[in-house]
Protein backbone atom coordinates (compact mmCIF):
# COMPACT_ATOMS: atom_id res chain seq x y z
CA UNK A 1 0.00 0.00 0.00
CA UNK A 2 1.76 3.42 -0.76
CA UNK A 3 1.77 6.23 1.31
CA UNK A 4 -0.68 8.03 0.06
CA UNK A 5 -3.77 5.52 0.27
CA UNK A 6 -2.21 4.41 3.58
CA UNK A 7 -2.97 8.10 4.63
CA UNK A 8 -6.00 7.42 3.62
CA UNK A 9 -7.00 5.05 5.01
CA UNK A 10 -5.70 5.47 8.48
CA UNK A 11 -7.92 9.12 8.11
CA UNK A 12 -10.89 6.69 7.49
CA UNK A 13 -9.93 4.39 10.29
CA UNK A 14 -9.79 7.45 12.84
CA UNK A 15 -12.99 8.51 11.57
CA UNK A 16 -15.04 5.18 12.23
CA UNK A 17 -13.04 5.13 15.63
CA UNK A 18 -14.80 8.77 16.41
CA UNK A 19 -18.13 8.18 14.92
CA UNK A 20 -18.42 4.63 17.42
CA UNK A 21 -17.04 6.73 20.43
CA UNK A 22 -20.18 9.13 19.35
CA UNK A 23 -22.38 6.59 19.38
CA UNK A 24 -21.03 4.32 22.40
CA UNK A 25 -21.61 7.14 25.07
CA UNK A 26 -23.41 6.30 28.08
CA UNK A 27 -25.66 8.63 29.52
CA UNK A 28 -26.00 8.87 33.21
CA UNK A 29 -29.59 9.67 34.84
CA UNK A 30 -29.58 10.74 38.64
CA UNK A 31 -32.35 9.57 40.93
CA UNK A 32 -33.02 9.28 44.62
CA UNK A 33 -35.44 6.52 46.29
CA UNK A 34 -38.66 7.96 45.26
CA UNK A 35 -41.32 5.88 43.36
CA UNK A 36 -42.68 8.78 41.19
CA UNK A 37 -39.17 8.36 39.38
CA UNK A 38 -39.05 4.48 39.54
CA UNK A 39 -39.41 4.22 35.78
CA UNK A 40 -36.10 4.53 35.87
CA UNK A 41 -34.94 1.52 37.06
CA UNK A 42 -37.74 -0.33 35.27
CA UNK A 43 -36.51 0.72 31.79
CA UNK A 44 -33.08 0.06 32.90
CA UNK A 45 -33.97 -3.48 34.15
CA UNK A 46 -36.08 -4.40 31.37
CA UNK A 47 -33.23 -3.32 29.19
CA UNK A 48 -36.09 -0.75 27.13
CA UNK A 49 -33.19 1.72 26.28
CA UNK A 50 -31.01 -1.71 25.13
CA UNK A 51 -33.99 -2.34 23.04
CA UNK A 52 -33.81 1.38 21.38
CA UNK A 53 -30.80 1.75 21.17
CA UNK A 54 -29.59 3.91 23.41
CA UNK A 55 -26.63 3.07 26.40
CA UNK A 56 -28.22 4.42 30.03
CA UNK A 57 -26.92 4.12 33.25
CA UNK A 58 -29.38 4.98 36.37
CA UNK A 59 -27.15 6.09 39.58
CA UNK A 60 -28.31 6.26 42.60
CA UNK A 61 -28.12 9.25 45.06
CA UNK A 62 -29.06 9.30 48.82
CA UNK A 63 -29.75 12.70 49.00
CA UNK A 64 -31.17 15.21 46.06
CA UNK A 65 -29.02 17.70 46.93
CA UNK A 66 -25.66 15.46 46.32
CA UNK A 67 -27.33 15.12 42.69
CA UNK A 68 -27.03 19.15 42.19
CA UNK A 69 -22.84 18.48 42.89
CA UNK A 70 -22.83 15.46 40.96
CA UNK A 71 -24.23 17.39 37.71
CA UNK A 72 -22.37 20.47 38.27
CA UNK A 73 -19.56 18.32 38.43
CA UNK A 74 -19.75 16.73 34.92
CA UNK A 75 -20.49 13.36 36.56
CA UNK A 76 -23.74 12.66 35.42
CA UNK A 77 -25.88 13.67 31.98
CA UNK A 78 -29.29 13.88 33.36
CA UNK A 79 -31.28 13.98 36.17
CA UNK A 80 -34.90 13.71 37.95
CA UNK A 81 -36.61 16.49 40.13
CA UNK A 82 -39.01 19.17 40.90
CA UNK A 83 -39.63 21.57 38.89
CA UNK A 84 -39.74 23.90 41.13
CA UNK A 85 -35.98 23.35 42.62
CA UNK A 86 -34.70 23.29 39.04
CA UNK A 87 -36.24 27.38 39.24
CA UNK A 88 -34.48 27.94 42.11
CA UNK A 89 -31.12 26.39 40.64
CA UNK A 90 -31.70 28.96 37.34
CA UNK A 91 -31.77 31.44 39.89
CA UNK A 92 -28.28 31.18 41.31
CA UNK A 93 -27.24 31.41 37.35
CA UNK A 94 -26.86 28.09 36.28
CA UNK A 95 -27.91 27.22 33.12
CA UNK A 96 -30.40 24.43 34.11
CA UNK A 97 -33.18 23.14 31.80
CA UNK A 98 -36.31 20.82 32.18
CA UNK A 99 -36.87 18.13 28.77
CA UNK A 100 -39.44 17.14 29.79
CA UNK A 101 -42.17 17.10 32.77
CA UNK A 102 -42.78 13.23 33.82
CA UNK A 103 -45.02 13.20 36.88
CA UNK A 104 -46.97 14.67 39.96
CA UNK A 105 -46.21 14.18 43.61
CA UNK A 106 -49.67 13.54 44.73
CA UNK A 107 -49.97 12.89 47.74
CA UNK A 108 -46.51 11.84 48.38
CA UNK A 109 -45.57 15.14 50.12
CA UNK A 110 -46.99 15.68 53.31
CA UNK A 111 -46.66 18.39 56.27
CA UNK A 112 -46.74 17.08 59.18
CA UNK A 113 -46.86 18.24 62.72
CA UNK A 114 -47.57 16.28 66.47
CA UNK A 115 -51.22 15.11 67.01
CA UNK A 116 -53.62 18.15 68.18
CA UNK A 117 -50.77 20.67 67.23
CA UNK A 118 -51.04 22.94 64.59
CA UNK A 119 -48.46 25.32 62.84
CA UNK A 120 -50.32 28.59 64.13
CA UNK A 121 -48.77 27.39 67.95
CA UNK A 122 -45.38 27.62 65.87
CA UNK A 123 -44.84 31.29 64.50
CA UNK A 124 -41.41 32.63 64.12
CA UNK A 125 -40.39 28.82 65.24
CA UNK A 126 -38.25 26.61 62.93
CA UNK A 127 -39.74 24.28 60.14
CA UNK A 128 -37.73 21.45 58.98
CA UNK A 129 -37.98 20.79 54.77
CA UNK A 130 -36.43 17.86 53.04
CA UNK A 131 -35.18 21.06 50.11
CA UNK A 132 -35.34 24.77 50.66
CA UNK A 133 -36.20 25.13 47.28
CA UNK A 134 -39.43 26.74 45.77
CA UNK A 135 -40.66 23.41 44.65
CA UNK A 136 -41.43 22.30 48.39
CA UNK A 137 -42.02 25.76 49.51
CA UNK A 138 -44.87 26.43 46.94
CA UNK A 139 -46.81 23.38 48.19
CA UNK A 140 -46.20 24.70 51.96
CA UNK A 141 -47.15 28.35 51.05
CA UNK A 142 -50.27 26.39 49.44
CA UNK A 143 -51.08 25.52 53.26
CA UNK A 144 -49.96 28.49 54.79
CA UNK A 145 -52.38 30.68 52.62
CA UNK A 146 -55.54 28.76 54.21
CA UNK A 147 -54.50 29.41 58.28
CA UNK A 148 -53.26 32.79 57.24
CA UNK A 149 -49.75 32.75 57.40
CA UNK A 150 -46.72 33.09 55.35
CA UNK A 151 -43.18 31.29 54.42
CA UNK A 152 -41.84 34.19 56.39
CA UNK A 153 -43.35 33.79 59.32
CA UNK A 154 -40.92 30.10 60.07
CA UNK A 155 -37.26 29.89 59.99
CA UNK A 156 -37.30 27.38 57.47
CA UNK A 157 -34.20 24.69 58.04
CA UNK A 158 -32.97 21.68 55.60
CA UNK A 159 -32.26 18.33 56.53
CA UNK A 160 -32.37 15.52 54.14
CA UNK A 161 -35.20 12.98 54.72
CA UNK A 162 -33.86 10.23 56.73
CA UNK A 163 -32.48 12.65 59.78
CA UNK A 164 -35.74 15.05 58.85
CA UNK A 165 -38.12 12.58 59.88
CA UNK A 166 -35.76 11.37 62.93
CA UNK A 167 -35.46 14.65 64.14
CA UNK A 168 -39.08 15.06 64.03
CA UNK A 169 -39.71 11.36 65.92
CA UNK A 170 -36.92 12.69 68.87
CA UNK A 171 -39.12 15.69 69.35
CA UNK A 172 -36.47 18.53 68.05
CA UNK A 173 -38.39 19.57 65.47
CA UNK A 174 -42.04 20.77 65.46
CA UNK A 175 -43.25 20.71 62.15
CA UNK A 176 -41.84 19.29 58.84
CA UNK A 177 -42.11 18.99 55.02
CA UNK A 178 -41.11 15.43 53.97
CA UNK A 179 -42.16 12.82 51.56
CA UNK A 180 -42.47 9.05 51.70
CA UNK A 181 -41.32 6.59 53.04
CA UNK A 182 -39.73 8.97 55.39
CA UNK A 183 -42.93 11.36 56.07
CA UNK A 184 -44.97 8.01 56.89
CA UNK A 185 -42.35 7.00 59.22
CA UNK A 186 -42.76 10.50 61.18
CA UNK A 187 -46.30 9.83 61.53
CA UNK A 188 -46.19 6.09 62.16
CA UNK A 189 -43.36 6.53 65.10
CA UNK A 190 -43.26 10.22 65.70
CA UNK A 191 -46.92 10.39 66.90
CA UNK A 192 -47.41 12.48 63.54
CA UNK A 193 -50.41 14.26 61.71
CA UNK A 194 -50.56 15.25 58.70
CA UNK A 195 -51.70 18.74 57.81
CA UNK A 196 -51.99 18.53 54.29
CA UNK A 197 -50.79 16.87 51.03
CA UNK A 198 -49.38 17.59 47.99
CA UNK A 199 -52.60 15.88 46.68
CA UNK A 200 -54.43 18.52 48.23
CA UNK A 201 -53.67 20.74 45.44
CA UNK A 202 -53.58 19.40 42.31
CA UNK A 203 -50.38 19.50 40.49
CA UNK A 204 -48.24 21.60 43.29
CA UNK A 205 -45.37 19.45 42.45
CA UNK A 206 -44.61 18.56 39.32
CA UNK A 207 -40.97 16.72 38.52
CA UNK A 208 -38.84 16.67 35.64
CA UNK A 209 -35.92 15.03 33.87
CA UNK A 210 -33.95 17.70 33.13
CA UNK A 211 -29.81 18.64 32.35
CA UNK A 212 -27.30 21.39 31.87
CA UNK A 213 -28.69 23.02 28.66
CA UNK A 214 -25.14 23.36 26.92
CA UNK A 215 -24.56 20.02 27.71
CA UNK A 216 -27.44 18.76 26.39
CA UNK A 217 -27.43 20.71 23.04
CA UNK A 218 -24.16 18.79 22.45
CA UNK A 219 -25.78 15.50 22.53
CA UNK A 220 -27.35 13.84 19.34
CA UNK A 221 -31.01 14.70 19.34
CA UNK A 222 -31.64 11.44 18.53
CA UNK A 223 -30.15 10.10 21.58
CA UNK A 224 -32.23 12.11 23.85
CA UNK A 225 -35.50 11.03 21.58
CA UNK A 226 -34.54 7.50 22.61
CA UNK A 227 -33.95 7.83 26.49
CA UNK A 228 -37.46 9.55 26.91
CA UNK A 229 -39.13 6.35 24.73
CA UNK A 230 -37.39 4.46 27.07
CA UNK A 231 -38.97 6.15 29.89
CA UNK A 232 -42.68 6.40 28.31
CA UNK A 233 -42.22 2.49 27.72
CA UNK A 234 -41.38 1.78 31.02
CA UNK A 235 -44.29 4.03 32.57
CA UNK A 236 -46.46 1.87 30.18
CA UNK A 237 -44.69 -1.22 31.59
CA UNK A 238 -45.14 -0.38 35.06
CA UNK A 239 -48.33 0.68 35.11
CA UNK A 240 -49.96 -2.47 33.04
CA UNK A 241 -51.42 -4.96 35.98
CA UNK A 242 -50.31 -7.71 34.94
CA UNK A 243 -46.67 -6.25 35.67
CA UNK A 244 -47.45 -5.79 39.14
CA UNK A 245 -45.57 -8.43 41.28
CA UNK A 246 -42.22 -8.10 38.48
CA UNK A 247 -42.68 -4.30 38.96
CA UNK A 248 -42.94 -4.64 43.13
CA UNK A 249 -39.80 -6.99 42.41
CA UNK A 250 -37.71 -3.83 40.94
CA UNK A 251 -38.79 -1.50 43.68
CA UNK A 252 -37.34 -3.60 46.06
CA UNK A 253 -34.44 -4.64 44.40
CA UNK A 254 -33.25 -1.18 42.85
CA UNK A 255 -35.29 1.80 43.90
CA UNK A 256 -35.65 1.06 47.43
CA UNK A 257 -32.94 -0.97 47.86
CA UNK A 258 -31.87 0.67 51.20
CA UNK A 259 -35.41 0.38 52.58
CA UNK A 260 -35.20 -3.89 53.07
CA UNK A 261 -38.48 -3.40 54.89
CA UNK A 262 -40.84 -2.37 52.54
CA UNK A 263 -43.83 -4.44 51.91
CA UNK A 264 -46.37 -4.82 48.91
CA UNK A 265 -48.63 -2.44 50.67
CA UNK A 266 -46.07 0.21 51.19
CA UNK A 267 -45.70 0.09 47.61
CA UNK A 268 -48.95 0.29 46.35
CA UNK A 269 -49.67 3.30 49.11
CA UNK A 270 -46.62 5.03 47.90
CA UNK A 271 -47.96 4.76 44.28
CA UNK A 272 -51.22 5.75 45.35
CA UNK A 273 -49.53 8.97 46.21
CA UNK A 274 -47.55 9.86 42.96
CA UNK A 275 -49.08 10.31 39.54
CA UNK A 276 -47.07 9.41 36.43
CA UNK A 277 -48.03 10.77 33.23
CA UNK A 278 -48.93 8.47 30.48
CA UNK A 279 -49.08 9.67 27.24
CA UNK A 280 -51.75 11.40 26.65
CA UNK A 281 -51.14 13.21 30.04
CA UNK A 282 -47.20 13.83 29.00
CA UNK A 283 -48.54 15.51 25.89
CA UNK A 284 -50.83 18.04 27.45
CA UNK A 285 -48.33 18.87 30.43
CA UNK A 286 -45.81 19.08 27.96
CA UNK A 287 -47.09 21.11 24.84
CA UNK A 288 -46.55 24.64 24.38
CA UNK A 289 -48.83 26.62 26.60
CA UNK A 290 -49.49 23.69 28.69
CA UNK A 291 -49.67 22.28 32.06
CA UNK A 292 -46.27 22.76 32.72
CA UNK A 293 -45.96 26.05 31.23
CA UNK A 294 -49.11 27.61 33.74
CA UNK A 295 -46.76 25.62 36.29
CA UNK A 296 -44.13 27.73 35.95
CA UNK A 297 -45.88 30.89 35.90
CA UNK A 298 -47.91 30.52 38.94
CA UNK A 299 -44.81 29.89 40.74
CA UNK A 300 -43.18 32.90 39.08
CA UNK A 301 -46.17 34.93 40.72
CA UNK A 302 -45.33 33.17 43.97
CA UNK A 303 -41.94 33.66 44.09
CA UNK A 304 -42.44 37.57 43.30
CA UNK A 305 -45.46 37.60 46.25
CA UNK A 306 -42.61 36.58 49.16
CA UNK A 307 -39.75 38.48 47.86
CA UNK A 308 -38.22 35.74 46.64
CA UNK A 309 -37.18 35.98 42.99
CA UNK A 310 -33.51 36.30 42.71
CA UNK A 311 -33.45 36.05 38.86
CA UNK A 312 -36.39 37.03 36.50
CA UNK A 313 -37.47 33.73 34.38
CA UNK A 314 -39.59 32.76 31.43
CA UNK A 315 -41.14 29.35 30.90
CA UNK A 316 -38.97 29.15 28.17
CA UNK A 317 -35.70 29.81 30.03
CA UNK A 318 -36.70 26.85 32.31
CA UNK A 319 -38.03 24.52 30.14
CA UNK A 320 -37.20 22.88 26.22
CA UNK A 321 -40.14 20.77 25.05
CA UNK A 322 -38.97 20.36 21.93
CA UNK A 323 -37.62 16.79 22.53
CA UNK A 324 -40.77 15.14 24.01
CA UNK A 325 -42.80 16.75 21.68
CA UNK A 326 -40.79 15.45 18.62
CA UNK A 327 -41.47 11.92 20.81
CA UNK A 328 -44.90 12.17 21.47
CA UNK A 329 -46.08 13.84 17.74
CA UNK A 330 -44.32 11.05 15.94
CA UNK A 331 -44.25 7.83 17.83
């Protein structure tokens, strides 16, 4: 071979080499024990994204506020939330942006204080919160609003939910915002009552996969198509009956995987408290002008009401729906 078709095809060689690297990269998805984002771990189990054709790797975090350093860091691609803490991220400047909105807590959020007490007994007292973040201070402001107070009438502390609900069952803390399992432990062995629920307002929480938007502009669109079939596949999965005991078998295994105790009825309460969009319900929360758009304005309104808007916002600033639209218009 002479030198100048060996040049050639050496340039070809380094070119397949680059275009498999493209195409071998594994994204990383960030998620903490919560059911609402168990999807996850189905499509990851049941090998949906294998199926696509895309390479996913689900990690697992303790705490939701390790997952903010973990993404900052570079050392994951994607990750689930609320919507309303990926606002108060764009706030502090970082360019944060939601793909896609993927489910409700409903229910699963609960404020909880000791039996016969009330928050009114507490003013200008601390209350604990699993995230200071306008996602969980929204839903509490929801509560607040009906006895008359205000976010700024608490010292509001945060303490991740395991030593949340324990301080709460030692007595150190009055009154909480935490979410299951860890609220229903409060009540269960904290002599807890719950105040109110996210369910108690209809769509106070909504969560998200979402990314660093430069970072996710760099990935093949396609790509990002394929990991959000993945996840609308495994809803589908997961929420078909006849999955039920194989789906209870990946809770336990992978989602709550720390929480060895859980039984079949834990798991079907805890679902009872989320709500997952199939869909039908992804497209209308998702489409321009939709659910999650009015989302993200009402909390705009809020955030202005209690002084609490570090960074003016758009919907658009928070949120790209172009991806799960291209999915759900032409699947």
């Amino acid at each position: 071979m002479d030198s100048f078709f060996k040049k050639i095809f050496l340039t070809l060689l380094l070119v397949v080499f680059a275009v498999a690297e493209v195409h071998s990269k594994q994204y990383r998805i960030a998620t903490v024990a919560w059911i609402g984002w168990s999807p996850l771990h189905v499509a990851s189990q049941k090998g949906f994204w294998d199926e696509i054709g895309v390479d996913v790797a689900v990690v697992d975090y303790d705490d939701p506020i390790v997952i903010l350093e973990a993404i900052k860091a570079g050392k994951i691609d994607f990750a689930m939330d609320m919507a309303g803490s990926l606002v108060g991220i764009y706030m502090k400047s970082e360019p944060v942006v939601a793909i896609a909105e993927t489910n409700w807590s409903h229910g699963g959020d609960k404020i909880i204080v000791q039996k016969g007490d009330s928050l009114v007994n507490h003013k200008n007292s601390v209350l604990g919160v699993f995230l200071k973040q306008p996602s969980c201070l929204f839903f509490l402001d929801k509560y607040l609003q009906e006895i008359h107070l205000q976010i700024s009438d608490f010292r509001i502390v945060q303490i991740n939910s395991y030593d949340l609900a324990a301080q709460f069952i030692a007595g150190r803390l009055p009154a909480i915002v935490n979410y299951e399992p860890w609220a229903n432990d409060a009540v269960k062995n904290g002599n807890g009552e719950v105040l109110a629920t996210s369910a108690d307002y209809i769509g106070c929480i909504p969560e998200c996969l979402w990314g660093y938007r430069q970072r996710i502009e760099t990935f093949p669109k396609q790509d990002i198509h394929n990991i959000l079939r993945g996840w609308i596949k495994a809803v589908r999965w997961s929420q078909n009956p006849a999955n039920k005991k194989a789906y209870y078998k990946i809770l336990r295994k992978k989602t709550f995987q720390t929480n060895t105790d859980l039984s079949a009825k834990d798991f079907s309460n805890m679902l009872s408290n989320v709500k997952v969009h199939n869909s039908n319900e992804l497209y209308e929360r998702n489409k321009l002008g939709g659910g999650f758009y009015n989302y993200l304005n009402a909390l705009k309104l809020f955030l202005e009401k209690n002084d609490m808007m570090d960074k003016q916002f758009l919907p658009e600033d928070i949120f790209d729906n172009q991806y799960i639209r291209h999915v759900l218009e032409n699947d």
